[in-house]
PDB file of N, CA and C in Angstrom:
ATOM      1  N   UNK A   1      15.454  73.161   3.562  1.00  0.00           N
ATOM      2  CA  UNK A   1      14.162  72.588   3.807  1.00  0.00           C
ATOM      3  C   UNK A   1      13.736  71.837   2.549  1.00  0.00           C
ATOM      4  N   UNK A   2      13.187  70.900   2.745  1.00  0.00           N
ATOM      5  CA  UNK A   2      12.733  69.857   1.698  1.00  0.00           C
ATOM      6  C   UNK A   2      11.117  70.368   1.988  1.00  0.00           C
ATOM      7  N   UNK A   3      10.376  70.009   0.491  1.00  0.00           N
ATOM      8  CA  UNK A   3       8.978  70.252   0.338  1.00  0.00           C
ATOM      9  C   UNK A   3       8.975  68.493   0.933  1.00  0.00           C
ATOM     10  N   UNK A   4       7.389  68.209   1.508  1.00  0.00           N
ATOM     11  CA  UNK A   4       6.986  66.797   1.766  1.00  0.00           C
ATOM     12  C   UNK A   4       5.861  66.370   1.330  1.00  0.00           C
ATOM     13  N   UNK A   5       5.428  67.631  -0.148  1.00  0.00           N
ATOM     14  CA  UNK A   5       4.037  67.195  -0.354  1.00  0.00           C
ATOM     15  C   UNK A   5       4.834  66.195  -1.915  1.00  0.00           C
ATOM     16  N   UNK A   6       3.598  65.162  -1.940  1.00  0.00           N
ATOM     17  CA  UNK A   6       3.948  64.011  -2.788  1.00  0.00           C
ATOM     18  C   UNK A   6       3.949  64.275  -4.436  1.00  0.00           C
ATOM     19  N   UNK A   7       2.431  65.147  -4.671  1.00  0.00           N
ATOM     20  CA  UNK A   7       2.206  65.627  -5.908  1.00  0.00           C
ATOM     21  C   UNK A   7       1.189  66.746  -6.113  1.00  0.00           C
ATOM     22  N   UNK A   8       1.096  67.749  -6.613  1.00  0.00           N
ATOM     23  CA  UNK A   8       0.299  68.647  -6.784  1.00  0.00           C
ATOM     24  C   UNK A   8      -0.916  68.321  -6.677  1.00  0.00           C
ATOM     25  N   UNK A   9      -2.164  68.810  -5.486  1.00  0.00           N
ATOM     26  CA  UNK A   9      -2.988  68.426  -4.832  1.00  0.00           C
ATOM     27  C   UNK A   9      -3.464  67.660  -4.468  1.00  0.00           C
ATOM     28  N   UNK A  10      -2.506  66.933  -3.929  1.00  0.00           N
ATOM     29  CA  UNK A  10      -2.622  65.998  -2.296  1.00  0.00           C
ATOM     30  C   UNK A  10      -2.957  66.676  -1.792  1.00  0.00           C
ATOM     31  N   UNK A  11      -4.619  67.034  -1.131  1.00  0.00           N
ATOM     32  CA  UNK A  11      -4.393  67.160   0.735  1.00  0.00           C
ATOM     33  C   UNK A  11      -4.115  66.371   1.498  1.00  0.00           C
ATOM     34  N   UNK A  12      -4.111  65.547   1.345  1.00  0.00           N
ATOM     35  CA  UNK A  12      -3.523  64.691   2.462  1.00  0.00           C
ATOM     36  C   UNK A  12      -2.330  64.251   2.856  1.00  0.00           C
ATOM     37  N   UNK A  13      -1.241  65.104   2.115  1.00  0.00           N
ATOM     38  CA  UNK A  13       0.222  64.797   2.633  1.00  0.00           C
ATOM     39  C   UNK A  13       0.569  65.449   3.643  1.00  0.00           C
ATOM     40  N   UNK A  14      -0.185  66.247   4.504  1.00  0.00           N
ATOM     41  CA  UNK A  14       0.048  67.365   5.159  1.00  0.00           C
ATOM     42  C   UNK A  14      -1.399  67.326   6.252  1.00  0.00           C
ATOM     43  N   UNK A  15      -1.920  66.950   6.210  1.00  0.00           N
ATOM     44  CA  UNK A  15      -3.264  66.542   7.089  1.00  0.00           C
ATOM     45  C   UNK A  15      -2.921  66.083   8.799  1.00  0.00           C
ATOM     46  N   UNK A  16      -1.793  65.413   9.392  1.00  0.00           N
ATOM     47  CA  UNK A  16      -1.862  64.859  10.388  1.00  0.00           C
ATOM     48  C   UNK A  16      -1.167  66.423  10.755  1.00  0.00           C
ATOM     49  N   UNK A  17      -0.005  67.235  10.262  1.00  0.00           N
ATOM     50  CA  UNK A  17       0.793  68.651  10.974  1.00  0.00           C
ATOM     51  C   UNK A  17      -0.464  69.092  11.012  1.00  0.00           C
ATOM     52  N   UNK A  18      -1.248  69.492   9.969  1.00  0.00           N
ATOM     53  CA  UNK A  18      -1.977  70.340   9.889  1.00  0.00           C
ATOM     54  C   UNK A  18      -3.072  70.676  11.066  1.00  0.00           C
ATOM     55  N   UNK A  19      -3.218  69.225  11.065  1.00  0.00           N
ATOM     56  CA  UNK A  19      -4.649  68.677  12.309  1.00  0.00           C
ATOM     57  C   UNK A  19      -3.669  69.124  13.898  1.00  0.00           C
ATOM     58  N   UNK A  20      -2.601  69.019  14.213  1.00  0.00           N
ATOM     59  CA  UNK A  20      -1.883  69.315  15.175  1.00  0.00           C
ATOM     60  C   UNK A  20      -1.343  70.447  15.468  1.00  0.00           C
ATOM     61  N   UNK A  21      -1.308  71.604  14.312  1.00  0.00           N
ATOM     62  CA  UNK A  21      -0.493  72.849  14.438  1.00  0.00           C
ATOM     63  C   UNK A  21      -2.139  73.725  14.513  1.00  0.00           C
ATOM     64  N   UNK A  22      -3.847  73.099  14.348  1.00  0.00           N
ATOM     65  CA  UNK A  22      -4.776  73.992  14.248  1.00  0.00           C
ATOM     66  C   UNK A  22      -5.068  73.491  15.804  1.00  0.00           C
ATOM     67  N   UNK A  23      -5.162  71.949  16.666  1.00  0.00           N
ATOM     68  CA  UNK A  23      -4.897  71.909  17.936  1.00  0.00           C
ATOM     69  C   UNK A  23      -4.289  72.780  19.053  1.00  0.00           C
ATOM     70  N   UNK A  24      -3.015  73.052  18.554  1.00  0.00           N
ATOM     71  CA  UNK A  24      -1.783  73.625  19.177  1.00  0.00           C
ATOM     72  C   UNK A  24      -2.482  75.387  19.459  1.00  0.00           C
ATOM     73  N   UNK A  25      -2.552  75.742  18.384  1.00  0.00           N
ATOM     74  CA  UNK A  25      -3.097  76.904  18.471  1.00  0.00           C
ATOM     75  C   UNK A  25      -4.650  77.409  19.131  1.00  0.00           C
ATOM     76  N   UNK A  26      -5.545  76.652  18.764  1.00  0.00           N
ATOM     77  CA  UNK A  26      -7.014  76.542  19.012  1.00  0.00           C
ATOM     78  C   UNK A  26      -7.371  76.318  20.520  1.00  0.00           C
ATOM     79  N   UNK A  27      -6.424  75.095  21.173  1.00  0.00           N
ATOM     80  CA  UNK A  27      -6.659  74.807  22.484  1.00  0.00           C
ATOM     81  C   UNK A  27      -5.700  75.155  23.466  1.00  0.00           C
ATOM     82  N   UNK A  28      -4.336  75.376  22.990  1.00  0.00           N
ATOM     83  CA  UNK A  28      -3.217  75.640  23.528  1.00  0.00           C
ATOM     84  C   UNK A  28      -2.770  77.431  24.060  1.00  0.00           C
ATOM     85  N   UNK A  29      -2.341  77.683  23.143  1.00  0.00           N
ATOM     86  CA  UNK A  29      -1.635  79.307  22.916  1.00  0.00           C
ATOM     87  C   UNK A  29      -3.032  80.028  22.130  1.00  0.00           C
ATOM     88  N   UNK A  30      -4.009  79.915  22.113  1.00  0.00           N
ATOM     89  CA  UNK A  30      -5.229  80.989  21.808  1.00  0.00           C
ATOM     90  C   UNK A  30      -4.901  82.004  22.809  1.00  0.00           C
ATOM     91  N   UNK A  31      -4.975  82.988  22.732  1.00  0.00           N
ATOM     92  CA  UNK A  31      -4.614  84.256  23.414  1.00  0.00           C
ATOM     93  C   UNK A  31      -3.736  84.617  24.544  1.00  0.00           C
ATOM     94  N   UNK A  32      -2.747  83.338  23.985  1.00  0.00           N
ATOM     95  CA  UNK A  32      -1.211  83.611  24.819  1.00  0.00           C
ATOM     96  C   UNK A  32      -0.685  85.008  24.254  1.00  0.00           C
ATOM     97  N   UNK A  33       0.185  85.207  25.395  1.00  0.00           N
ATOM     98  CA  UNK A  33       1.248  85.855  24.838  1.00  0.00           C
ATOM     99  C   UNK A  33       2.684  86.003  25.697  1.00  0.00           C
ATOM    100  N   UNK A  34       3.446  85.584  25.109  1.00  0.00           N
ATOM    101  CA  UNK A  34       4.703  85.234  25.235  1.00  0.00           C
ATOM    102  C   UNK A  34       5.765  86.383  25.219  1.00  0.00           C
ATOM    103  N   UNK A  35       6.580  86.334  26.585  1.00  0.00           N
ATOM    104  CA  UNK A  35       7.496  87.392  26.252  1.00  0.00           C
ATOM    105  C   UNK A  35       8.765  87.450  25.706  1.00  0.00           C
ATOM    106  N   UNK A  36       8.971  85.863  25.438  1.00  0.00           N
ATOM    107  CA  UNK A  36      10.409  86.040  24.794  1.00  0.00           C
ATOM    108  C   UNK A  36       9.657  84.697  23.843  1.00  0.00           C
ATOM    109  N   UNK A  37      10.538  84.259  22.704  1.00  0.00           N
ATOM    110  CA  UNK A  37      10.503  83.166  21.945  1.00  0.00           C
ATOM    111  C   UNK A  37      10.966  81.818  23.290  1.00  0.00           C
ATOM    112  N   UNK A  38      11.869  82.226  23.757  1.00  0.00           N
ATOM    113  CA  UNK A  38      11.903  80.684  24.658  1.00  0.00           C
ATOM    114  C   UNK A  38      10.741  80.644  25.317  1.00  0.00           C
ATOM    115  N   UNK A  39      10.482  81.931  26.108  1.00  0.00           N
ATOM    116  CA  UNK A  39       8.648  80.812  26.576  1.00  0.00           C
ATOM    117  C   UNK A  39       7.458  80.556  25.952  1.00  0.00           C
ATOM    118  N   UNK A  40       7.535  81.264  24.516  1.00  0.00           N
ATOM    119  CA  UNK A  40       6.737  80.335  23.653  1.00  0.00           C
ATOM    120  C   UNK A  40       7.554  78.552  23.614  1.00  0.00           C
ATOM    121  N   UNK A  41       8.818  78.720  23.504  1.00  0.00           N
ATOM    122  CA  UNK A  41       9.202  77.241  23.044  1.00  0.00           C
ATOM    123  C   UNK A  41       8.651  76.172  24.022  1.00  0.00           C
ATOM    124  N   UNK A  42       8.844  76.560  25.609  1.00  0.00           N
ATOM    125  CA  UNK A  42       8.646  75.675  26.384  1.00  0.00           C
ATOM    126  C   UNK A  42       7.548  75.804  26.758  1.00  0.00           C
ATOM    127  N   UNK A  43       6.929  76.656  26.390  1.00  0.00           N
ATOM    128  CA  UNK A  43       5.097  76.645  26.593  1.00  0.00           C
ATOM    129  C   UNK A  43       4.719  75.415  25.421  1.00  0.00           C
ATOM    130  N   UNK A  44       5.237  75.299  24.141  1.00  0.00           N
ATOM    131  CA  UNK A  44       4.744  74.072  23.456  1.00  0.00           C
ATOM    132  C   UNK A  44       5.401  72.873  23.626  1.00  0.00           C
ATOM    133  N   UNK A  45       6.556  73.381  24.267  1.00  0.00           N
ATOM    134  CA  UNK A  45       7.258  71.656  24.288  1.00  0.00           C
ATOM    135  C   UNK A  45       6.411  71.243  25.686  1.00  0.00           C
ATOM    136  N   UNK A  46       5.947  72.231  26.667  1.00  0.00           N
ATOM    137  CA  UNK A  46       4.589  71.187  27.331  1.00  0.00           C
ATOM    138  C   UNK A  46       3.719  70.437  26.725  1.00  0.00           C
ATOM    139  N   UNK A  47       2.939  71.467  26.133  1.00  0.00           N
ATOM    140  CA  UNK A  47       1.515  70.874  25.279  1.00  0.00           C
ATOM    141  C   UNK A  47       2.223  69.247  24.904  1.00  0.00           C
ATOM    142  N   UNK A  48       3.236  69.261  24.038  1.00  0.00           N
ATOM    143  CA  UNK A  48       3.089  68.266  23.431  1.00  0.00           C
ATOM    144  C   UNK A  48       3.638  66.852  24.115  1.00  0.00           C
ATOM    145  N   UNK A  49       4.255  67.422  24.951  1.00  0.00           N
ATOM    146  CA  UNK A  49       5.017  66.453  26.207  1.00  0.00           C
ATOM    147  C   UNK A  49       3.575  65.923  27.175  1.00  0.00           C
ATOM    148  N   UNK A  50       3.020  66.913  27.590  1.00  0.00           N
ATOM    149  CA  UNK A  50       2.473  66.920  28.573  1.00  0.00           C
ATOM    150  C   UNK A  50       0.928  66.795  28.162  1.00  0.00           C
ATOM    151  N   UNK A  51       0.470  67.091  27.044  1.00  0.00           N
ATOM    152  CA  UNK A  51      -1.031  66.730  26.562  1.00  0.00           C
ATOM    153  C   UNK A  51      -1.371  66.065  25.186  1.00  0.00           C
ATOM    154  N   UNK A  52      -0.275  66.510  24.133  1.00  0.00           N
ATOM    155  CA  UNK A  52      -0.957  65.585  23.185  1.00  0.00           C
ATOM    156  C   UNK A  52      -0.248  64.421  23.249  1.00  0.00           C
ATOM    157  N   UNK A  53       1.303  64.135  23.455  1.00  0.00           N
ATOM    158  CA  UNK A  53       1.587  62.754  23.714  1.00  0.00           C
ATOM    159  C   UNK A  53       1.055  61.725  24.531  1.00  0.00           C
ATOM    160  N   UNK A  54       0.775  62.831  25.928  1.00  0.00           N
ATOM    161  CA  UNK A  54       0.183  61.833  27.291  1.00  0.00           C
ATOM    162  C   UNK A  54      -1.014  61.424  27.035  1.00  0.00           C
ATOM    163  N   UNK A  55      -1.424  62.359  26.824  1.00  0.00           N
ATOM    164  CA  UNK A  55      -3.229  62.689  27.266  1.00  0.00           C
ATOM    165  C   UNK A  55      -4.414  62.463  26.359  1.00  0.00           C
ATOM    166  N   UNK A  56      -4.034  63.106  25.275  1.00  0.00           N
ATOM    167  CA  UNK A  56      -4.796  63.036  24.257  1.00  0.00           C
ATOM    168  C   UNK A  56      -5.024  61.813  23.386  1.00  0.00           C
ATOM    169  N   UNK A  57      -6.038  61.312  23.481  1.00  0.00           N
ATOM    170  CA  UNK A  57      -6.879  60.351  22.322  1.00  0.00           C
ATOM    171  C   UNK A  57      -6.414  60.649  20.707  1.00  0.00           C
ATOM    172  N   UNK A  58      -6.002  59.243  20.034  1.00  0.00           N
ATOM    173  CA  UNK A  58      -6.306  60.040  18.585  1.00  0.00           C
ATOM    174  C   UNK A  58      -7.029  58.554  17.501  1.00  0.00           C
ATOM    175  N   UNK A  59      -7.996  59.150  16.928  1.00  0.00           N
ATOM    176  CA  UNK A  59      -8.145  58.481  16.120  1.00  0.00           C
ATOM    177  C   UNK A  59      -7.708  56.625  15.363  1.00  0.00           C
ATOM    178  N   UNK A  60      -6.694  58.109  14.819  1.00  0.00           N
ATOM    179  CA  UNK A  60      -5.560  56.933  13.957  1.00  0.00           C
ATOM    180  C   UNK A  60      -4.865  56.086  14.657  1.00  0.00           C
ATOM    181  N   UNK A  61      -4.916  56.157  16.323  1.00  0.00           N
ATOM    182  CA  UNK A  61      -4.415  55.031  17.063  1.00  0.00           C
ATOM    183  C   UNK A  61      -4.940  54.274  17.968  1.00  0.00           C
ATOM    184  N   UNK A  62      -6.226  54.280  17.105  1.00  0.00           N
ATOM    185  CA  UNK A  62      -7.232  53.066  17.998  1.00  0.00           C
ATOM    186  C   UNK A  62      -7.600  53.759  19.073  1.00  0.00           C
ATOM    187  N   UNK A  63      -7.938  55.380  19.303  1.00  0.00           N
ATOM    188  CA  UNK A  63      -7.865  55.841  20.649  1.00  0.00           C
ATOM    189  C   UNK A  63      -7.100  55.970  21.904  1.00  0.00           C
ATOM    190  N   UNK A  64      -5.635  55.746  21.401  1.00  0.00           N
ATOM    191  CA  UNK A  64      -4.788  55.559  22.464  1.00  0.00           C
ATOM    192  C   UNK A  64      -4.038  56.925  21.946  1.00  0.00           C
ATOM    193  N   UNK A  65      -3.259  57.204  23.584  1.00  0.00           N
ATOM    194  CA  UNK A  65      -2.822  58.317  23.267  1.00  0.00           C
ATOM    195  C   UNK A  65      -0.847  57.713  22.233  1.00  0.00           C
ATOM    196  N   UNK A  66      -0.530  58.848  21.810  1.00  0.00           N
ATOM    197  CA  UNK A  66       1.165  58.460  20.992  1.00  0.00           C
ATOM    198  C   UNK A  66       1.924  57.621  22.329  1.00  0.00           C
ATOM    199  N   UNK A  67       1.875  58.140  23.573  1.00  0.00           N
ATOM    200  CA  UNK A  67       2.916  57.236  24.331  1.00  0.00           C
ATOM    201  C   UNK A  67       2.151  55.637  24.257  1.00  0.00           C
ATOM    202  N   UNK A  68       0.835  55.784  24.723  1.00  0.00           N
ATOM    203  CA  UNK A  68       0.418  54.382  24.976  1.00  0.00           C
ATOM    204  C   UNK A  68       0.456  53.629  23.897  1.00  0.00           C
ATOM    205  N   UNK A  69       0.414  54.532  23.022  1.00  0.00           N
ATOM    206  CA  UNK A  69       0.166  52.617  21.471  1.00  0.00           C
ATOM    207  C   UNK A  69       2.013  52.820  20.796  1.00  0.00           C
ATOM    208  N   UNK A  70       2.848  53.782  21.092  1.00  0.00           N
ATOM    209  CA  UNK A  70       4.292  53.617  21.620  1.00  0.00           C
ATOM    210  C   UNK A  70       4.948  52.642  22.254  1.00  0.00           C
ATOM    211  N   UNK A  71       4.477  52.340  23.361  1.00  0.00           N
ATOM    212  CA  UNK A  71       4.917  51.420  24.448  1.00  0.00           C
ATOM    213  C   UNK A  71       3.916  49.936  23.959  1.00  0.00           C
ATOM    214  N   UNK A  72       2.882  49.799  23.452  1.00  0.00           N
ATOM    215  CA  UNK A  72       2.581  48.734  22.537  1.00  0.00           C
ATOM    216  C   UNK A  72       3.299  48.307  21.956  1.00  0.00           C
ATOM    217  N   UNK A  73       3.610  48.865  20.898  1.00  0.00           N
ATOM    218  CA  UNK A  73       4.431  48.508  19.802  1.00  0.00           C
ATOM    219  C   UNK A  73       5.832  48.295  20.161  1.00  0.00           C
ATOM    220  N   UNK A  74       6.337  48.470  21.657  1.00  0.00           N
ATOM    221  CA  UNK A  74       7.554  48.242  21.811  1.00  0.00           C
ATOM    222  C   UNK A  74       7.565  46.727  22.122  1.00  0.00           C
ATOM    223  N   UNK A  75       6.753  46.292  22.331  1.00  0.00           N
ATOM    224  CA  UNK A  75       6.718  45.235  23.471  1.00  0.00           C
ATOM    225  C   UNK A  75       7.274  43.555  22.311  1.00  0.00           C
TER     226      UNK A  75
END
C-alpha cells in the first residue's frame, strides 16, 4: 500500500474518500448487518453502482451524477 497524502497536514488529499466512505456508511449500511463479508461486498458494490454513480448529485460535477458528466466527457 502506498500512503496518498501529499504532505503533512493536507486535509484535503483525502477529502473526496473521506466524503464517500462517511456517505457509504451514514446512508447506506447504518445498522446493517451482514452475514458473510461477500454480502457486505455486494451490498456496496450496489450502493455505488446503483446510487452514487447513477443517482446521486455531486457538487464537484456541476450537479451531475459520475455516469452523466462520464458520458459528457466521452463525447
Amino acid at each position: 500500500m502506498i500512503c496518498s497524502m501529499s504532505h503533512k497536514g493536507n486535509c484535503w488529499d483525502n477529502a473526496v474518500m473521506e466524503r464517500f466512505f462517511g456517505t457509504l456508511k451514514s446512508e447506506w449500511t447504518a445498522g446493517q448487518r451482514y452475514r458473510t463479508r461477500h454480502d457486505a461486498r455486494l451490498d456496496v458494490m450496489a450502493f455505488i453502482e446503483m446510487e452514487y454513480n447513477s443517482q446521486r448529485l455531486h457538487s464537484t460535477l456541476d450537479y451531475r451524477s459520475p455516469s452523466e458528466h462520464a458520458l459528457a466527457h466521452a463525447a
